[in-house]
PDB file of N, CA and C in Angstrom:
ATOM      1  N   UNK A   1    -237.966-100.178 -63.844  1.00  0.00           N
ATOM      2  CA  UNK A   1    -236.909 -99.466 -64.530  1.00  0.00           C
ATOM      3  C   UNK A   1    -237.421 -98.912 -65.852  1.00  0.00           C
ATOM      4  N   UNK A   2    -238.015 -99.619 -66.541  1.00  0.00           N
ATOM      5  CA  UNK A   2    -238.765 -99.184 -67.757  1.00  0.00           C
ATOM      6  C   UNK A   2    -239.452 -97.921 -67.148  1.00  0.00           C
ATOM      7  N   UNK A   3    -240.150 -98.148 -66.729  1.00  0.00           N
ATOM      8  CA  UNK A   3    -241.475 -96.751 -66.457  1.00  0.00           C
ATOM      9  C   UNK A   3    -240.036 -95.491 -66.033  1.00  0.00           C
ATOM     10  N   UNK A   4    -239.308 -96.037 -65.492  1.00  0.00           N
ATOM     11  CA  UNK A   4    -238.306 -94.803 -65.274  1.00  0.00           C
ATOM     12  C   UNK A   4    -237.928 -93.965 -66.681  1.00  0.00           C
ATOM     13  N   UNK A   5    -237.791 -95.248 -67.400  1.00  0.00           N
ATOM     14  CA  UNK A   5    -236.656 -94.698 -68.921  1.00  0.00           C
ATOM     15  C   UNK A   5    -237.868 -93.767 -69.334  1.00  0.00           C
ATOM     16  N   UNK A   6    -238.900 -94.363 -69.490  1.00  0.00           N
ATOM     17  CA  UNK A   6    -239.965 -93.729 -70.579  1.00  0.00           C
ATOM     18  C   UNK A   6    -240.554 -92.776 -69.961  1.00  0.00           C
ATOM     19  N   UNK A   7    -240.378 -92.352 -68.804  1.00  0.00           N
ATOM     20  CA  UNK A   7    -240.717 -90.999 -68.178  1.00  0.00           C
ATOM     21  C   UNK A   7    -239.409 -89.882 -67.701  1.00  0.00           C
ATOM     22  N   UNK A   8    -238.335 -90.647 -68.639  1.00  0.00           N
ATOM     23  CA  UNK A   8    -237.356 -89.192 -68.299  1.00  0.00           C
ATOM     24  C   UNK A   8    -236.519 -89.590 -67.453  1.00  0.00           C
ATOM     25  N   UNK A   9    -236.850 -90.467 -66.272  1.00  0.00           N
ATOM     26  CA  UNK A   9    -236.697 -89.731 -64.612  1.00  0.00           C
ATOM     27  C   UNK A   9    -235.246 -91.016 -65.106  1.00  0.00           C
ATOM     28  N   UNK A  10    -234.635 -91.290 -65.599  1.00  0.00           N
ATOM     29  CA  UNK A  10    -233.641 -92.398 -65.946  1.00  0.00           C
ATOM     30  C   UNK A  10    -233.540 -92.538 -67.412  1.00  0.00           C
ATOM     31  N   UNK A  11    -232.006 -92.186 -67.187  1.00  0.00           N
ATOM     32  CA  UNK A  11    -231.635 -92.632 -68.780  1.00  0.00           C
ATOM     33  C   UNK A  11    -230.097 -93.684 -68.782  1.00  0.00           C
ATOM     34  N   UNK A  12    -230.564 -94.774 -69.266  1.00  0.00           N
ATOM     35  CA  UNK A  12    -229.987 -95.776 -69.577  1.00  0.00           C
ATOM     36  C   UNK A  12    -228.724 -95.560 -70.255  1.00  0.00           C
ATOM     37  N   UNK A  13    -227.482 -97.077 -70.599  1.00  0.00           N
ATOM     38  CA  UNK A  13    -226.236 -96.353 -71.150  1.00  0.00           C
ATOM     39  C   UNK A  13    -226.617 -96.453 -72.900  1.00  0.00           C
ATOM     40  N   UNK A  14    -226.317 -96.172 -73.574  1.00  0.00           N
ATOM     41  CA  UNK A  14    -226.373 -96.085 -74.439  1.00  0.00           C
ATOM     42  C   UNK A  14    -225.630 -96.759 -75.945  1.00  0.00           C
ATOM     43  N   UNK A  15    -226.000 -97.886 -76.339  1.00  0.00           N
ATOM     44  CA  UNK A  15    -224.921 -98.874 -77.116  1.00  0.00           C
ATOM     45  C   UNK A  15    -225.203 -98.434 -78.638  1.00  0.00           C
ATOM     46  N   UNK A  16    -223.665 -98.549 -79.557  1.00  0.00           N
ATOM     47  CA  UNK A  16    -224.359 -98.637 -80.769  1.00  0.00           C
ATOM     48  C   UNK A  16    -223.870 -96.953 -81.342  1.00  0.00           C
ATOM     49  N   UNK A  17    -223.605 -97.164 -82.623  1.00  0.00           N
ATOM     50  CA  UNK A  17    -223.831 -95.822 -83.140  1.00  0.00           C
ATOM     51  C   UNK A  17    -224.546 -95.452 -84.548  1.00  0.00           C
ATOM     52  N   UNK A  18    -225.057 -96.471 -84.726  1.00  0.00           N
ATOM     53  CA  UNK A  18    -225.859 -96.399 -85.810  1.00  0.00           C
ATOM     54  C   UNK A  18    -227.362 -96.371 -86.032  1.00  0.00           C
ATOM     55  N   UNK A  19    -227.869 -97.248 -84.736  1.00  0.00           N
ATOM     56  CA  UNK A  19    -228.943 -97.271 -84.121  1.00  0.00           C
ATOM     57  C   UNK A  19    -229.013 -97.658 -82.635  1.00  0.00           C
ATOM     58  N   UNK A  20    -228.390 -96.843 -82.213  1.00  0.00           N
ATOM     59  CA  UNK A  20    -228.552 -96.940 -80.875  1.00  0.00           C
ATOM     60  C   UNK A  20    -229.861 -96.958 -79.725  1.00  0.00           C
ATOM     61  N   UNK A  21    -229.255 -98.548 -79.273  1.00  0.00           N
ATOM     62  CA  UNK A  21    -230.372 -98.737 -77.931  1.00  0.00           C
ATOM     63  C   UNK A  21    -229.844 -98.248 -76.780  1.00  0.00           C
ATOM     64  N   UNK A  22    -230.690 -97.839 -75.799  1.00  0.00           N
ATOM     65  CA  UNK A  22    -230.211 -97.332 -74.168  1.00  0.00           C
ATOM     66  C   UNK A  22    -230.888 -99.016 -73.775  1.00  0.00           C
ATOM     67  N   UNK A  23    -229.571 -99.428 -72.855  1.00  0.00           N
ATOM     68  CA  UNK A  23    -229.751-100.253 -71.572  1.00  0.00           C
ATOM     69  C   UNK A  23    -229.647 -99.817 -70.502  1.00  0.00           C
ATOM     70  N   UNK A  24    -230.799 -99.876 -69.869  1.00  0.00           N
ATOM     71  CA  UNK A  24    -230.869 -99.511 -68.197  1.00  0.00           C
ATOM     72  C   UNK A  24    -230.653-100.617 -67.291  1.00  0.00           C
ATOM     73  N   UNK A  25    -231.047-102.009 -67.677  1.00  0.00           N
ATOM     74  CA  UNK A  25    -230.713-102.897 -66.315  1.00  0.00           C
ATOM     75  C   UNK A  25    -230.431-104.102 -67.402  1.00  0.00           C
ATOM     76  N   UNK A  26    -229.564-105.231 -66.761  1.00  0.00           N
ATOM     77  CA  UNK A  26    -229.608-106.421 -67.194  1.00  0.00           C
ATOM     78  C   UNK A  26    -229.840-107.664 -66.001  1.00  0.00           C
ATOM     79  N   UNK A  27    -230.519-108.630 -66.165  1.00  0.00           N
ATOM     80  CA  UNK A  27    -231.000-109.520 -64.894  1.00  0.00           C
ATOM     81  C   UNK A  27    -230.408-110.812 -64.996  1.00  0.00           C
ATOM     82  N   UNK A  28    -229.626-111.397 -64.444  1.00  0.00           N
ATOM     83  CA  UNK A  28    -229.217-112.430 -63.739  1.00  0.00           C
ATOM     84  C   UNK A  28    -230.236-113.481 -63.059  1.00  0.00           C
ATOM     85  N   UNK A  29    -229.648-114.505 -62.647  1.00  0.00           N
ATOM     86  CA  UNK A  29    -230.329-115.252 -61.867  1.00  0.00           C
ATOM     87  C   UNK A  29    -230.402-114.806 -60.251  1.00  0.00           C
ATOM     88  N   UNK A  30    -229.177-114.777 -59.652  1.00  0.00           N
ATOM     89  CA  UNK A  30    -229.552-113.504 -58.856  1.00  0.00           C
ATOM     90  C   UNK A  30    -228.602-112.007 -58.375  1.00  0.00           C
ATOM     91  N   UNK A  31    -228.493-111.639 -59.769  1.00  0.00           N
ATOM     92  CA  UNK A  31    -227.967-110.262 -59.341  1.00  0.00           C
ATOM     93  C   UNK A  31    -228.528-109.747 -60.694  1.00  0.00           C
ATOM     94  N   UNK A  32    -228.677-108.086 -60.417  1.00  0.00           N
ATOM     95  CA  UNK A  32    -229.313-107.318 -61.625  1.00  0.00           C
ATOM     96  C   UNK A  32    -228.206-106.307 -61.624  1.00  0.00           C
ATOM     97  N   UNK A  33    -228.089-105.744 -63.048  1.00  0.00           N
ATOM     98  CA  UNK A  33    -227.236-104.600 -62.966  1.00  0.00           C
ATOM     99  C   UNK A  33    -227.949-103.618 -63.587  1.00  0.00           C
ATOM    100  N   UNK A  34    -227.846-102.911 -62.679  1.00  0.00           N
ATOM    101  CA  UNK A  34    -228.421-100.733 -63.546  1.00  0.00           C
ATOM    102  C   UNK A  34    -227.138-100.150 -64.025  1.00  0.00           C
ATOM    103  N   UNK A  35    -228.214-100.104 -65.111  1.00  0.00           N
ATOM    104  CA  UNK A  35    -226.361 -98.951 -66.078  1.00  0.00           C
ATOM    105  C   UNK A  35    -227.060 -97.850 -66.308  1.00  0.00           C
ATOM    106  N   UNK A  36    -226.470 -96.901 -66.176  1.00  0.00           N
ATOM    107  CA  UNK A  36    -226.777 -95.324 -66.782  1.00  0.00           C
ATOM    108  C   UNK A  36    -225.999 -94.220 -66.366  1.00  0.00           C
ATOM    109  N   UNK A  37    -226.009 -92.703 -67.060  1.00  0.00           N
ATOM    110  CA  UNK A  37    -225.273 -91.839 -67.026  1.00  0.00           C
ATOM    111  C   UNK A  37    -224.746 -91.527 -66.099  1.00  0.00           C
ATOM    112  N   UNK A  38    -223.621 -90.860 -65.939  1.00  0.00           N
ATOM    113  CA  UNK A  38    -223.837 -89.578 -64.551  1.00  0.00           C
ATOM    114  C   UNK A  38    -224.586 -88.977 -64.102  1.00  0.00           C
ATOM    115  N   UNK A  39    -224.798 -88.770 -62.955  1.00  0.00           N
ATOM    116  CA  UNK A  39    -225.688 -87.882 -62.954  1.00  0.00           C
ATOM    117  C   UNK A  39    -226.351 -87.844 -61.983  1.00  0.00           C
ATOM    118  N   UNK A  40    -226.647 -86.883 -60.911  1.00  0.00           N
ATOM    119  CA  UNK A  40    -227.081 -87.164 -59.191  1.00  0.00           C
ATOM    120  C   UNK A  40    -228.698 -87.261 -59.584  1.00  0.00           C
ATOM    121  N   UNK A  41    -229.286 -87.388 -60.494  1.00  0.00           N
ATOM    122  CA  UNK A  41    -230.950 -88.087 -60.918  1.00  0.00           C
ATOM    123  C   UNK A  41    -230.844 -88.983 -61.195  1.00  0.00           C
ATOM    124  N   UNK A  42    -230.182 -89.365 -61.643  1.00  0.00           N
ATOM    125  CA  UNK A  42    -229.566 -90.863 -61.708  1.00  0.00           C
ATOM    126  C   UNK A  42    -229.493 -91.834 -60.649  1.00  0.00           C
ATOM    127  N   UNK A  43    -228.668 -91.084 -59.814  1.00  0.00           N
ATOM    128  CA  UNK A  43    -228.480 -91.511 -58.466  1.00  0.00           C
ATOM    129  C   UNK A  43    -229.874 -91.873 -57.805  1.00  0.00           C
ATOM    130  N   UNK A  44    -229.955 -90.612 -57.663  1.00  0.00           N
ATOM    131  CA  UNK A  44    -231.523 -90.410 -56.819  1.00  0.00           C
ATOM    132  C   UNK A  44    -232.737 -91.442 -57.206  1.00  0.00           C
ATOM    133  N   UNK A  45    -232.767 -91.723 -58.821  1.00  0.00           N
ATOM    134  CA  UNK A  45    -233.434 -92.494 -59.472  1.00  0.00           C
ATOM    135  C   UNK A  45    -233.420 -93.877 -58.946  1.00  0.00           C
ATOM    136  N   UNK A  46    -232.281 -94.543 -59.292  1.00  0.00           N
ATOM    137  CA  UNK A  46    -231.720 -95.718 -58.983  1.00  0.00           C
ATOM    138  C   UNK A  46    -232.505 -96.462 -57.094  1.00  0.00           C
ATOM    139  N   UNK A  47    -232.143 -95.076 -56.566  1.00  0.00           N
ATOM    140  CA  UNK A  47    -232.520 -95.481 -54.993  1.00  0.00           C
ATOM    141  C   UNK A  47    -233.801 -95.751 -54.758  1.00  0.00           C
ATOM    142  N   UNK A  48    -234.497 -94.834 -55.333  1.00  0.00           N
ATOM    143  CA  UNK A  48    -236.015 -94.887 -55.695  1.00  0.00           C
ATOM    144  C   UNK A  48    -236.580 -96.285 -56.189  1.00  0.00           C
ATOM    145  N   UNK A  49    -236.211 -96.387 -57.120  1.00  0.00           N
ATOM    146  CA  UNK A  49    -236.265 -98.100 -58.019  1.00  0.00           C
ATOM    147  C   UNK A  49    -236.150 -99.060 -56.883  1.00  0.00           C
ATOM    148  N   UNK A  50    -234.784 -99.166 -56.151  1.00  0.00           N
ATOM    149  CA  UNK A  50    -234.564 -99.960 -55.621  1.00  0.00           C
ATOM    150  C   UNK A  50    -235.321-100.170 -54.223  1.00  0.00           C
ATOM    151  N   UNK A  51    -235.865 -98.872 -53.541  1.00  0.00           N
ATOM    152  CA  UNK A  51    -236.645 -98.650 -52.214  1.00  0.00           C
ATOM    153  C   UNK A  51    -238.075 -99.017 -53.156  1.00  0.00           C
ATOM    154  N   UNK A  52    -238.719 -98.724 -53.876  1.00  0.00           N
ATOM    155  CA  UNK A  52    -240.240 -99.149 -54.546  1.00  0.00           C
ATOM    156  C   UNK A  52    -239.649-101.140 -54.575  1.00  0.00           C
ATOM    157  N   UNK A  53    -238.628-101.367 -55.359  1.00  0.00           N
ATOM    158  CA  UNK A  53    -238.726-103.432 -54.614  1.00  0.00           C
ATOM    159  C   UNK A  53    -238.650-103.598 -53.834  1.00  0.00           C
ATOM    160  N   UNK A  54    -237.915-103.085 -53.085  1.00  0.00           N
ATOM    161  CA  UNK A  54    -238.143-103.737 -51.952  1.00  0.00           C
ATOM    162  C   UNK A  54    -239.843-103.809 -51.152  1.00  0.00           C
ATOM    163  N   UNK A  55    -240.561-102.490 -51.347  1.00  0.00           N
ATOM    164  CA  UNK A  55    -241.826-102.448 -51.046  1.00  0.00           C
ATOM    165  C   UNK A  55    -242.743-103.043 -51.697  1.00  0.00           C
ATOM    166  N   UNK A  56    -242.565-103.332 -52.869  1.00  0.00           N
ATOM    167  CA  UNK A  56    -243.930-103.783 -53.590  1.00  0.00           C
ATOM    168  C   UNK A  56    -243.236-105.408 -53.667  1.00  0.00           C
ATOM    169  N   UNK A  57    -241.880-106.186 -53.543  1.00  0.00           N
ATOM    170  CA  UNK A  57    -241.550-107.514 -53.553  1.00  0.00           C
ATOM    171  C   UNK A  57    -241.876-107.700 -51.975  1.00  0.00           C
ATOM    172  N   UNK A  58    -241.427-107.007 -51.297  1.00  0.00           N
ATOM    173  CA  UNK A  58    -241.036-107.730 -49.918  1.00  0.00           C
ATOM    174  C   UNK A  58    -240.667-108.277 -49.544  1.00  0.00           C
ATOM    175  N   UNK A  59    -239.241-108.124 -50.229  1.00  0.00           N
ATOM    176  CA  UNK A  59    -237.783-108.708 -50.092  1.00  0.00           C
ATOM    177  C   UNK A  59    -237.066-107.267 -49.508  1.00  0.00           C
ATOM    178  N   UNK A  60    -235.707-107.305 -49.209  1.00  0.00           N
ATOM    179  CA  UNK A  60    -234.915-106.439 -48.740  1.00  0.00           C
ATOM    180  C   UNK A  60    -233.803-106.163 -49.574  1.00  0.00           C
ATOM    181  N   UNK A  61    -233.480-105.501 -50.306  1.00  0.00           N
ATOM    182  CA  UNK A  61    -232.519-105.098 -50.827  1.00  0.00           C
ATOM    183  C   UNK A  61    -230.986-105.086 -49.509  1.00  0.00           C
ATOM    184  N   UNK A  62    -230.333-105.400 -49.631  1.00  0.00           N
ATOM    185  CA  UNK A  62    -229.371-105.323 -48.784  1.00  0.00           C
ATOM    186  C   UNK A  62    -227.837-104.298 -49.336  1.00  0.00           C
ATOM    187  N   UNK A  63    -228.553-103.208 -48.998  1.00  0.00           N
ATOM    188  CA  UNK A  63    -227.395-102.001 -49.540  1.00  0.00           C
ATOM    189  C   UNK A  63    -225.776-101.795 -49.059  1.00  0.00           C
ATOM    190  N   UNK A  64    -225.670-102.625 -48.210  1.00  0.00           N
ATOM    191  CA  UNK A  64    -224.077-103.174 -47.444  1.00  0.00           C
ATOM    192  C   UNK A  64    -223.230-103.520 -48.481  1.00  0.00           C
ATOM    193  N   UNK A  65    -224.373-104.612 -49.323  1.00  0.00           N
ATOM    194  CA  UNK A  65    -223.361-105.361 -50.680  1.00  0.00           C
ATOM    195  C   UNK A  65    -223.452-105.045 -51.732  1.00  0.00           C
ATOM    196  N   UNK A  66    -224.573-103.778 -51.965  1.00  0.00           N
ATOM    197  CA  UNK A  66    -224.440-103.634 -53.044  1.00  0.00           C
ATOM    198  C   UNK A  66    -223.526-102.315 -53.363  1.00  0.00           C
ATOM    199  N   UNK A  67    -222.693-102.606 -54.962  1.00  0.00           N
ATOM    200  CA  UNK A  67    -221.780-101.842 -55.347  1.00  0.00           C
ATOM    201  C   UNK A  67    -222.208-100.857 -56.675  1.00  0.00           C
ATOM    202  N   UNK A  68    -221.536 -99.876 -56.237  1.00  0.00           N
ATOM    203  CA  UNK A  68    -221.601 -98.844 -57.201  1.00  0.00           C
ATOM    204  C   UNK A  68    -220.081 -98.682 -58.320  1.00  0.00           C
ATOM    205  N   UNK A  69    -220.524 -98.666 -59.397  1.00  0.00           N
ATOM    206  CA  UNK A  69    -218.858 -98.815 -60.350  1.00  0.00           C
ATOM    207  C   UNK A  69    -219.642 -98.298 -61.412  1.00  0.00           C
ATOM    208  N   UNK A  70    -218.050 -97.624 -61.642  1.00  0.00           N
ATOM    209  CA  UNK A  70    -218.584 -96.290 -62.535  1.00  0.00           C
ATOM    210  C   UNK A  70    -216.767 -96.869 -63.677  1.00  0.00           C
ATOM    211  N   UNK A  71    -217.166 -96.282 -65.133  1.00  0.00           N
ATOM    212  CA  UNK A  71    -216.377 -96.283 -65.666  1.00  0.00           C
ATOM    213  C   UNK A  71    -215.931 -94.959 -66.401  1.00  0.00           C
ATOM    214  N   UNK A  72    -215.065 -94.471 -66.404  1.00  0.00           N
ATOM    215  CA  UNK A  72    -214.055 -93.255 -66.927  1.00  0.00           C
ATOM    216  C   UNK A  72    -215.004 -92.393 -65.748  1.00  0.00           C
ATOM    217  N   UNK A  73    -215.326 -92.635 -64.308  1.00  0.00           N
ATOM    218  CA  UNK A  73    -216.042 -91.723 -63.520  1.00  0.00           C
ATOM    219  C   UNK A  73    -215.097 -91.500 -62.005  1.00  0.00           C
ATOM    220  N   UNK A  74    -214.503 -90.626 -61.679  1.00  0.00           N
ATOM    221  CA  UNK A  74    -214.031 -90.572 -60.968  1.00  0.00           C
ATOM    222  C   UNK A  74    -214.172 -90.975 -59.380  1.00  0.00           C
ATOM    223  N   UNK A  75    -213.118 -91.762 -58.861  1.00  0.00           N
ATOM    224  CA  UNK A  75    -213.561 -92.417 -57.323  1.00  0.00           C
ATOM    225  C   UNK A  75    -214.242 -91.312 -56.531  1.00  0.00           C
ATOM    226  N   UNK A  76    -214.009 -90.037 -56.408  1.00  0.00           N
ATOM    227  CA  UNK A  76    -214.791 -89.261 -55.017  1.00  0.00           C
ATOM    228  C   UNK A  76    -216.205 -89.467 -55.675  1.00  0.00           C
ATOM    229  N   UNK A  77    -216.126 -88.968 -57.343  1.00  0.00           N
ATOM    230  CA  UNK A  77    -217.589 -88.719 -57.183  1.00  0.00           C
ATOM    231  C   UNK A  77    -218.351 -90.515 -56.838  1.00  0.00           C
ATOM    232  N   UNK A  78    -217.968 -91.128 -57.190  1.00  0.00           N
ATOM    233  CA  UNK A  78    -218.870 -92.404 -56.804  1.00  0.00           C
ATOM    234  C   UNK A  78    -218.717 -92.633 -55.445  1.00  0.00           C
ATOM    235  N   UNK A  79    -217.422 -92.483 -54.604  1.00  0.00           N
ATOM    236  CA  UNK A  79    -217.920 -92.124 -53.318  1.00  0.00           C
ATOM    237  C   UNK A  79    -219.013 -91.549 -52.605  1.00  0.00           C
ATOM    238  N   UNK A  80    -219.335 -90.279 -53.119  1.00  0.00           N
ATOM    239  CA  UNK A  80    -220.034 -89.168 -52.517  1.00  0.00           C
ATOM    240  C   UNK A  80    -221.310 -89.687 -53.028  1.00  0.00           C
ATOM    241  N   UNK A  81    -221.822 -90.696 -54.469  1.00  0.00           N
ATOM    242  CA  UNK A  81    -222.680 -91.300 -55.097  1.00  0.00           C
ATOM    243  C   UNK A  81    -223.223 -91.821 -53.819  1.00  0.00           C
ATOM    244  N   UNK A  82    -222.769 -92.953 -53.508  1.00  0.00           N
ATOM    245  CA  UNK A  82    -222.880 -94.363 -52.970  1.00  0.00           C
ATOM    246  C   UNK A  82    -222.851 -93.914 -51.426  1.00  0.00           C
ATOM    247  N   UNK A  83    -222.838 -92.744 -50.945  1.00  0.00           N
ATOM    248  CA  UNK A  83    -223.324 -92.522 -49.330  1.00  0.00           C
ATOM    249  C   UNK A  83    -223.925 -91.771 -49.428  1.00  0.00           C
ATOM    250  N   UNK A  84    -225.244 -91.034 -50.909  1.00  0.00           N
ATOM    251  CA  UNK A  84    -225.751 -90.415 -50.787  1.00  0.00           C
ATOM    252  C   UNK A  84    -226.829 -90.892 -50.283  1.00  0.00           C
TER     253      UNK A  84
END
């Protein structure tokens, strides 16, 4: 996720207004969360991230359970997100 932020290809949400940090993921014991903008590179990004762990862990991401939630973002578009 890092190599994403620092090459553009992902931009994290953004906290703070005085000195603001971007958070892109936070990790759990076992669940991780990706936060970031709108945005169908975003999207695209995210899938990418998540298809490179599964290949380089060799574990399986199991995309059945995982959820997409969006805030002040409207349901179609995270629909149309989340079966892209």
């Amino acid at each position: 996720m890092e190599a994403m932020v620092e090459r553009n290809l992902f931009q994290g949400y953004s906290v703070g207004e005085i000195a603001p940090v971007s958070v892109s993921h936070l990790q759990f014991a076992d669940d991780t969360l990706l936060l970031g903008v709108k945005s169908w590179a975003s999207v695209r990004a995210l899938r990418v991230v998540l298809v490179l762990f599964e290949t380089m862990s060799g574990l399986k991401v199991n995309f059945n359970k995982t959820m997409l939630v969006g805030v002040n973002i409207p349901v179609s578009w995270l629909g149309e997100a989340a079966s892209a």
